[in-house]
Protein backbone atom coordinates (compact mmCIF):
# COMPACT_ATOMS: atom_id res chain seq x y z
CA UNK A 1 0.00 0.00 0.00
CA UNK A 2 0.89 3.18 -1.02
CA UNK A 3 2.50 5.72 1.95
CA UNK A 4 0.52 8.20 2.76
CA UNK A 5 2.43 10.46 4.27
CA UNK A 6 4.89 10.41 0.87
CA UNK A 7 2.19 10.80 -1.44
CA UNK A 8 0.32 14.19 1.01
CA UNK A 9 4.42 15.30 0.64
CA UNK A 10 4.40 14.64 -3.29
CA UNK A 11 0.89 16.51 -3.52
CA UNK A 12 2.47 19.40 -1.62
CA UNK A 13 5.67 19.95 -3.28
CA UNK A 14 4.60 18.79 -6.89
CA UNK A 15 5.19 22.49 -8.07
CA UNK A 16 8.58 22.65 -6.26
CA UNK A 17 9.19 19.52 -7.46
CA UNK A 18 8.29 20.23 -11.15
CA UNK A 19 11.00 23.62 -10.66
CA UNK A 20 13.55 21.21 -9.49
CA UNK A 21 13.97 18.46 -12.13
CA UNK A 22 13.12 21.27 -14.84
CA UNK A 23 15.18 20.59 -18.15
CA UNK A 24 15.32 22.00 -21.92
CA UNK A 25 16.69 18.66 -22.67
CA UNK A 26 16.78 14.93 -21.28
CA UNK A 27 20.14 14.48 -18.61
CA UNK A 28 22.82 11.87 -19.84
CA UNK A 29 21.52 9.10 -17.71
CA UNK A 30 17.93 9.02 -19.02
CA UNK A 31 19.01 10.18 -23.09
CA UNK A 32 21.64 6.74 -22.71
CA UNK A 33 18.01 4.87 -21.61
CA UNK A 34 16.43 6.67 -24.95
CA UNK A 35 19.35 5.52 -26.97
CA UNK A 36 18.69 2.04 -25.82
CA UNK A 37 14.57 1.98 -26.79
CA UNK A 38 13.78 0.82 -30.21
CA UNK A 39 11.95 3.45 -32.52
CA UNK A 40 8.36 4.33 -31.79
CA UNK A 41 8.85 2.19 -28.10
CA UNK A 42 6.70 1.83 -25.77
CA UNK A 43 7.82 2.99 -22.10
CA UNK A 44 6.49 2.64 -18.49
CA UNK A 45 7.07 5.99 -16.64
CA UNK A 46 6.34 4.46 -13.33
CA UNK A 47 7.05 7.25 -10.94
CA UNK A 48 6.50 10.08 -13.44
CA UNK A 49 6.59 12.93 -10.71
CA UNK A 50 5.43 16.12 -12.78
CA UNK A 51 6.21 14.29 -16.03
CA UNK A 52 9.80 15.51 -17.26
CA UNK A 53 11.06 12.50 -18.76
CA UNK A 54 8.25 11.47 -20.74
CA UNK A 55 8.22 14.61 -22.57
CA UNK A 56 11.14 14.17 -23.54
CA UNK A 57 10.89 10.64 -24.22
CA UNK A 58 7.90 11.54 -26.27
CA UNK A 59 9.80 14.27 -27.89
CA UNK A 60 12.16 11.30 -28.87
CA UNK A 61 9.69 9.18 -30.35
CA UNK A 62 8.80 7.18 -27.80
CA UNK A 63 5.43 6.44 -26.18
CA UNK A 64 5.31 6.98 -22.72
CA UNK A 65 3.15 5.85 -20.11
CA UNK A 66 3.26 8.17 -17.20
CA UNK A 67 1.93 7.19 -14.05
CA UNK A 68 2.33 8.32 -10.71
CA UNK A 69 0.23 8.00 -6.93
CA UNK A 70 0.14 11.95 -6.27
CA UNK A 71 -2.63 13.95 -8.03
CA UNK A 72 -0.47 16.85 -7.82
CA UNK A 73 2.68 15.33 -9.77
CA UNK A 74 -0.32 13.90 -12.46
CA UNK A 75 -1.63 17.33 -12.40
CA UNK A 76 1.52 19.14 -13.92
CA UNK A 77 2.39 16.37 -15.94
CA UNK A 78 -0.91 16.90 -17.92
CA UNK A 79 -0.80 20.37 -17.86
CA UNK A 80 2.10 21.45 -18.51
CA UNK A 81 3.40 18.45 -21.19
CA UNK A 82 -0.36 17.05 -21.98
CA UNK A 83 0.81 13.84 -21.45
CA UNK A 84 -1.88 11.07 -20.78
CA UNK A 85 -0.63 10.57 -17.30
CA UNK A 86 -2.76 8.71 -14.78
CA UNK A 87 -2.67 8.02 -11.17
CA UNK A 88 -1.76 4.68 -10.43
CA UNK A 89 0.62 2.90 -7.50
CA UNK A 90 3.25 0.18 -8.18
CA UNK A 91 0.58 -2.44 -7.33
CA UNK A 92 -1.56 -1.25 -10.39
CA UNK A 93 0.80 -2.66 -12.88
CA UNK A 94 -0.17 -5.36 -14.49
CA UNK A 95 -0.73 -7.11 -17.77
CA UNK A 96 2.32 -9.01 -19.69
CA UNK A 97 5.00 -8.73 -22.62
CA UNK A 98 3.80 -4.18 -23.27
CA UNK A 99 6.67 -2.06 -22.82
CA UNK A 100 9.89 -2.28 -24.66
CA UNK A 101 11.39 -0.43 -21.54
CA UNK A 102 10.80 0.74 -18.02
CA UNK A 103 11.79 3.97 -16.54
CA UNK A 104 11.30 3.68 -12.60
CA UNK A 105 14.28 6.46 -11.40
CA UNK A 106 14.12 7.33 -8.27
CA UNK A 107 10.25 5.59 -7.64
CA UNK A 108 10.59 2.11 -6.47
CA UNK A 109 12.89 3.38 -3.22
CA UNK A 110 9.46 4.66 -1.93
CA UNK A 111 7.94 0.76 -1.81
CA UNK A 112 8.12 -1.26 1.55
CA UNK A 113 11.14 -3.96 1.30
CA UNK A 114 8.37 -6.78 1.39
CA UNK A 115 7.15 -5.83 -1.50
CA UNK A 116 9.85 -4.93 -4.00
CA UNK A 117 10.44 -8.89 -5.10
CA UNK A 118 6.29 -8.85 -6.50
CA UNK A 119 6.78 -5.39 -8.05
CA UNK A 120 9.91 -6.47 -9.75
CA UNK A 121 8.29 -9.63 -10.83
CA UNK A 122 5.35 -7.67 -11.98
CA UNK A 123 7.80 -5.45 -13.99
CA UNK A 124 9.40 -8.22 -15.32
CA UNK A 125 5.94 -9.75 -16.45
CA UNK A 126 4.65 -6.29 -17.90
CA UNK A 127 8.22 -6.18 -20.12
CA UNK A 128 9.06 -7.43 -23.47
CA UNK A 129 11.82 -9.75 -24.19
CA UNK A 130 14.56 -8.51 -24.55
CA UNK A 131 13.58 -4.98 -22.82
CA UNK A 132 15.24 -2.80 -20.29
CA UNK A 133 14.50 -1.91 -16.93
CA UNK A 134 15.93 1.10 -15.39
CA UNK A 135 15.68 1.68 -11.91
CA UNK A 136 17.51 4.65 -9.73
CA UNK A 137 17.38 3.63 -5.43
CA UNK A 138 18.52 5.37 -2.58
CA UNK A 139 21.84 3.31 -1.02
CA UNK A 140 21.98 1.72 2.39
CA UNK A 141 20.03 -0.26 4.81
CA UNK A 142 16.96 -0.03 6.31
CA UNK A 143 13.67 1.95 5.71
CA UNK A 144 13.41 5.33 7.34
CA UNK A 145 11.77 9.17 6.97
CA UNK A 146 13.48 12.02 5.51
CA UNK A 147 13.38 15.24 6.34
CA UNK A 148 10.05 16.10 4.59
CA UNK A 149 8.18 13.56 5.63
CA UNK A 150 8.70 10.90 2.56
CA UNK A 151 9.32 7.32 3.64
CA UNK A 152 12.51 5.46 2.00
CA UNK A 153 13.61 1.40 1.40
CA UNK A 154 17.60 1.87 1.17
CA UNK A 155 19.40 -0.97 -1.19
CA UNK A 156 22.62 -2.28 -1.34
CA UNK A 157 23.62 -2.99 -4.92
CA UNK A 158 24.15 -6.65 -4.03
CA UNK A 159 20.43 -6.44 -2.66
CA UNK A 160 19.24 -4.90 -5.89
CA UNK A 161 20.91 -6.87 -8.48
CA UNK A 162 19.61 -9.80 -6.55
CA UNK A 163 16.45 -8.63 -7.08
CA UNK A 164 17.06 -8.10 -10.97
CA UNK A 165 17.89 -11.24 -11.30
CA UNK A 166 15.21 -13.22 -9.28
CA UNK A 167 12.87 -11.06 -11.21
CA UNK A 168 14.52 -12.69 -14.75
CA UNK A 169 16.87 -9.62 -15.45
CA UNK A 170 20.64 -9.51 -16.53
CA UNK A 171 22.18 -6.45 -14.97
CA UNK A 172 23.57 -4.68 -18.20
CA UNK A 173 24.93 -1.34 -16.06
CA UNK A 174 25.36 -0.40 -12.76
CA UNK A 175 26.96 3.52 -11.65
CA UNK A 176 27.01 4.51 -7.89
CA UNK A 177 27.17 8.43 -7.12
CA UNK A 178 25.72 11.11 -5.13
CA UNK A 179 23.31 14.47 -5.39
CA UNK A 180 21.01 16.28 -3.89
CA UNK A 181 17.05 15.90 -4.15
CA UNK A 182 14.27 17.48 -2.83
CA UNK A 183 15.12 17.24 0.74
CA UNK A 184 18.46 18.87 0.40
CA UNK A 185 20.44 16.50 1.27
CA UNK A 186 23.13 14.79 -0.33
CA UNK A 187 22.87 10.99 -0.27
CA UNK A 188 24.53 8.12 -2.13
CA UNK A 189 22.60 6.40 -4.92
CA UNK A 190 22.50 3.13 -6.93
CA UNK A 191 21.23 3.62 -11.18
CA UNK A 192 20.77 -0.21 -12.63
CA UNK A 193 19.53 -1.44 -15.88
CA UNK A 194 18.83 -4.43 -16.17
CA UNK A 195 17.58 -6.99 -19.71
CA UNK A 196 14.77 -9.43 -19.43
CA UNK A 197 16.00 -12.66 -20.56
């Protein structure tokens, strides 16, 4: 079940949000997950905050599918893009073999520990062969509350990679780094891709 706290957070701070991941054009790490989509692909946005990278998927080529659980982030994303975004959780994603690709950055870190094994299986179900997930976690241990209120699942990238490939995923690229988000601080991070076998 979705966090409710997160999402009130999310509802509050979508414009903030939206000012914050602002871009003219997509960064390296999601145009190197464009480069990888076939032409015309279909894409899961799951997680699409206030819908930046599936305009510029969709100014790419690509068909997105934005979804997010805050009506505020769904708001600006068809507002300002008019994408067809929709409100949806991670448990809403079903059905099998639709999206060439997967774009869950900085989402799935927001799901209890439990569940991340079923959502990554459900993932895996919902992808093509031979198509990418990309996922973007928070590192560390544990589940805890930042600073505004949004509760976190921290991953090692042993933990996640074992969850790739339990799911049916071959990692394809890991990079470890740090930056700043919403809360201000500056934590350590985790970006995998992974290819359904």
């Amino acid at each position: 079940m979705a966090d409710a706290k997160t999402i009130a957070t999310y509802d509050a701070k979508a414009g903030e949000y939206a000012a914050l991941v602002a871009s003219d054009q997509p960064d390296s790490t999601l145009q190197s997950f464009i480069d990888l989509m076939p032409t015309g692909a279909h894409v899961l946005d799951l997680g699409c905050g206030p819908g930046t990278a599936s305009m510029h998927m969709q100014n790419a080529g690509l068909h997105p599918d934005p979804v997010d659980a805050s009506t505020g982030m769904i708001t600006i994303a068809q507002e300002k893009f008019q994408l067809n975004a929709r409100l949806a959780t991670f448990n809403d994603i079903t059905g099998k073999d639709i999206y060439d690709g997967i774009w869950a950055n900085f989402s799935l870190l927001h799901a209890a520990p439990e569940d991340l094994p079923r959502h990554l299986q459900a993932l895996a179900t919902a992808t093509k062969p031979g198509g990418i997930l990309h996922v973007g976690m928070k590192t560390g241990e544990g589940v805890a509350r930042d600073a505004i209120n949004r509760l976190y699942t921290y991953v090692t990238v042993d933990a996640l990679t074992g969850l790739f490939t339990n799911a049916g995923f071959d990692v394809i690229h890991v990079k470890e780094g740090r930056e700043a988000g919403l809360a201000g601080t500056i934590d350590p991070f985790v970006i995998m891709r992974g290819k359904k076998t």
